[in-house]
C-alpha atoms as a PDB file:
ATOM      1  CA  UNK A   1      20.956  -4.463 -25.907  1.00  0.00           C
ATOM      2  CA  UNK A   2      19.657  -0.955 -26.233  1.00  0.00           C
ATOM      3  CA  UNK A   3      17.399  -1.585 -28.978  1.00  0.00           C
ATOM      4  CA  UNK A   4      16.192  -4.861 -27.549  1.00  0.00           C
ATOM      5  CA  UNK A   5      15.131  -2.857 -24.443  1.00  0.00           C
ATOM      6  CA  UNK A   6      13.860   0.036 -26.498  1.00  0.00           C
ATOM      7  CA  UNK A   7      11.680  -2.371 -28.172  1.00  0.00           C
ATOM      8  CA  UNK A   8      10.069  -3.989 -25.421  1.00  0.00           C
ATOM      9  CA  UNK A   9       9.768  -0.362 -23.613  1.00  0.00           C
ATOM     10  CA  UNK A  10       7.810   0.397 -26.940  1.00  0.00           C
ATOM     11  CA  UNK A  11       5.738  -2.832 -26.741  1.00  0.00           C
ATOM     12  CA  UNK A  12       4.619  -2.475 -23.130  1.00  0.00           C
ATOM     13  CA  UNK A  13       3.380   0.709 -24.200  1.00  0.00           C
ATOM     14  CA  UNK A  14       1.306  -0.502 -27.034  1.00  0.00           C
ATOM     15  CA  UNK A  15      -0.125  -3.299 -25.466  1.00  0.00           C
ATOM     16  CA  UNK A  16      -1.432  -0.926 -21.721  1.00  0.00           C
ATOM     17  CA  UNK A  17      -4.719   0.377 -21.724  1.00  0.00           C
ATOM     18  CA  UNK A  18      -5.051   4.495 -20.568  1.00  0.00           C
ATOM     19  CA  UNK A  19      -5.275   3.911 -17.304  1.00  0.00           C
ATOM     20  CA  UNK A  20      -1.667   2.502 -17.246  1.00  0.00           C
ATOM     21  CA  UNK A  21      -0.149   4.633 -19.187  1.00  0.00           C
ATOM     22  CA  UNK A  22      -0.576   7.789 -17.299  1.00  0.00           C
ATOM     23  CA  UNK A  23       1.506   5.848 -14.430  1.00  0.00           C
ATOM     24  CA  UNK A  24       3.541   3.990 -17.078  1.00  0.00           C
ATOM     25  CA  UNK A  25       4.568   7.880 -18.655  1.00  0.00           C
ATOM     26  CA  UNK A  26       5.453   9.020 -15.328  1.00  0.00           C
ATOM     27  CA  UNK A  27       7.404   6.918 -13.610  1.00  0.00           C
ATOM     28  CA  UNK A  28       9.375   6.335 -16.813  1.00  0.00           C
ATOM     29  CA  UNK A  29      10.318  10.044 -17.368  1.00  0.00           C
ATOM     30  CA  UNK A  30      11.560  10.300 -13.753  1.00  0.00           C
ATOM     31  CA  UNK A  31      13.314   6.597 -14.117  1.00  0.00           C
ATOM     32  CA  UNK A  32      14.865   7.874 -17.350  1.00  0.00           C
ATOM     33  CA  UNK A  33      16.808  11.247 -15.764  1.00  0.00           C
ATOM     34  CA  UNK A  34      17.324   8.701 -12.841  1.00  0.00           C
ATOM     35  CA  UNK A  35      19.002   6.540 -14.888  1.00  0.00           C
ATOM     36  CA  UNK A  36      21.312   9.408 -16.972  1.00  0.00           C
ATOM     37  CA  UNK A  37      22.449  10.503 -14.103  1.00  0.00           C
ATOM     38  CA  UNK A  38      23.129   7.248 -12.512  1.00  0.00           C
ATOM     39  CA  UNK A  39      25.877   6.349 -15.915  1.00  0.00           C
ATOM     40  CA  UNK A  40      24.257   6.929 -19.240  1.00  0.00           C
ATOM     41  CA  UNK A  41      21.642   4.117 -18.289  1.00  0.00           C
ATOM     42  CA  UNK A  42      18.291   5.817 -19.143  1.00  0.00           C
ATOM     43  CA  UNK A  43      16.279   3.718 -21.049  1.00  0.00           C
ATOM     44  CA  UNK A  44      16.829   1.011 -18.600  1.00  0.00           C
ATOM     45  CA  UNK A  45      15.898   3.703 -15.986  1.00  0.00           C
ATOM     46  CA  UNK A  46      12.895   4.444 -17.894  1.00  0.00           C
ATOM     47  CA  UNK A  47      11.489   0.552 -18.190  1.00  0.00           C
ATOM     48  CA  UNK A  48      12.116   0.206 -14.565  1.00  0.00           C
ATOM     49  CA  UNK A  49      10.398   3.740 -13.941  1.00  0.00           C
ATOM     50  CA  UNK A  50       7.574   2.166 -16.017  1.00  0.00           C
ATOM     51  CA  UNK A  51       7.110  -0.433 -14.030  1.00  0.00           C
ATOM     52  CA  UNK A  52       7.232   0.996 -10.698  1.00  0.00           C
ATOM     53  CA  UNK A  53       4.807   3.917 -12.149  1.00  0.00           C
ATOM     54  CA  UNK A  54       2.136   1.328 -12.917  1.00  0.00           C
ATOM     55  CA  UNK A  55       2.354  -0.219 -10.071  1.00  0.00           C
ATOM     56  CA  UNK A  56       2.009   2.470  -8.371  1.00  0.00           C
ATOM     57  CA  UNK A  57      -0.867   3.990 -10.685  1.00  0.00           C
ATOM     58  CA  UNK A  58      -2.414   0.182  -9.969  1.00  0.00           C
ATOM     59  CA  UNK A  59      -2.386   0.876  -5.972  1.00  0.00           C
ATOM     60  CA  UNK A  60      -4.069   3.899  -6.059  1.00  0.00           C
ATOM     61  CA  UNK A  61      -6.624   3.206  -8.077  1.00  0.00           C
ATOM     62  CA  UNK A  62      -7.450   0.147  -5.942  1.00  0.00           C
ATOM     63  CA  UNK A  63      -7.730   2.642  -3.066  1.00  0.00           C
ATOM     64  CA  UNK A  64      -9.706   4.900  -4.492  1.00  0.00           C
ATOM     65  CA  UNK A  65     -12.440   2.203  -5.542  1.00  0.00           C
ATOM     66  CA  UNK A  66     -12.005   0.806  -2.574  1.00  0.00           C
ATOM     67  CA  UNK A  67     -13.109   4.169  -0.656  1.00  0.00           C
ATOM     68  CA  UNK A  68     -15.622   5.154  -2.979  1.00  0.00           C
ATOM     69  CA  UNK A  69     -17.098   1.623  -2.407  1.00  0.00           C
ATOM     70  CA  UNK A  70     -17.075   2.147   1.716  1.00  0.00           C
ATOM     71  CA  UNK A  71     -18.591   5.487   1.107  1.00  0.00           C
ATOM     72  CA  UNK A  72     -21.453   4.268  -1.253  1.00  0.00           C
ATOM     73  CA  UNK A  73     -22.104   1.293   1.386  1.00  0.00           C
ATOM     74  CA  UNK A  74     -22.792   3.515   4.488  1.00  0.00           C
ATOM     75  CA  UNK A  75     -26.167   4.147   5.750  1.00  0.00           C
ATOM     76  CA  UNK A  76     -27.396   7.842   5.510  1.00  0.00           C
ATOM     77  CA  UNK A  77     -28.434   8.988   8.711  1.00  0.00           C
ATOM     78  CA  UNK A  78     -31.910   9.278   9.264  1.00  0.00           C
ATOM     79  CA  UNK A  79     -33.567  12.763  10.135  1.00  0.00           C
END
């Protein structure tokens, strides 16, 4: 089971562009101790930190396009 989940934790990463992979990295690190210290479990703590970390990686980028978008659309005020 290990090595089936090591595998696909080593396949997500091939297939994620850059931009994932910074969250990807993250959260897995932090899933991984999570998961140690939670019973031995950390490379099933580190796919689910993976996940979450892209998500979350996802999200922000969305907001940050999303606000650079809203700033380019407003008018300049006139002088």
């Amino acid at each position: 089971m290990n090595k089936f989940l090591l595998l696909a934790f080593a396949g997500t990463m091939l297939f994620n562009s850059s931009a994932n992979a910074a969250g990807c990295i993250k959260g897995a690190a932090g899933g991984a101790v999570a998961g140690h210290v939670a019973g031995h479990h950390a490379v099933l703590g580190a796919v689910g930190g993976c996940v979450v970390g892209r998500h979350l990686a996802k999200n922000k980028n969305t907001k940050e396009k999303e606000s650079m978008q809203e700033k380019k659309d407003q008018p300049t005020p006139a002088k």
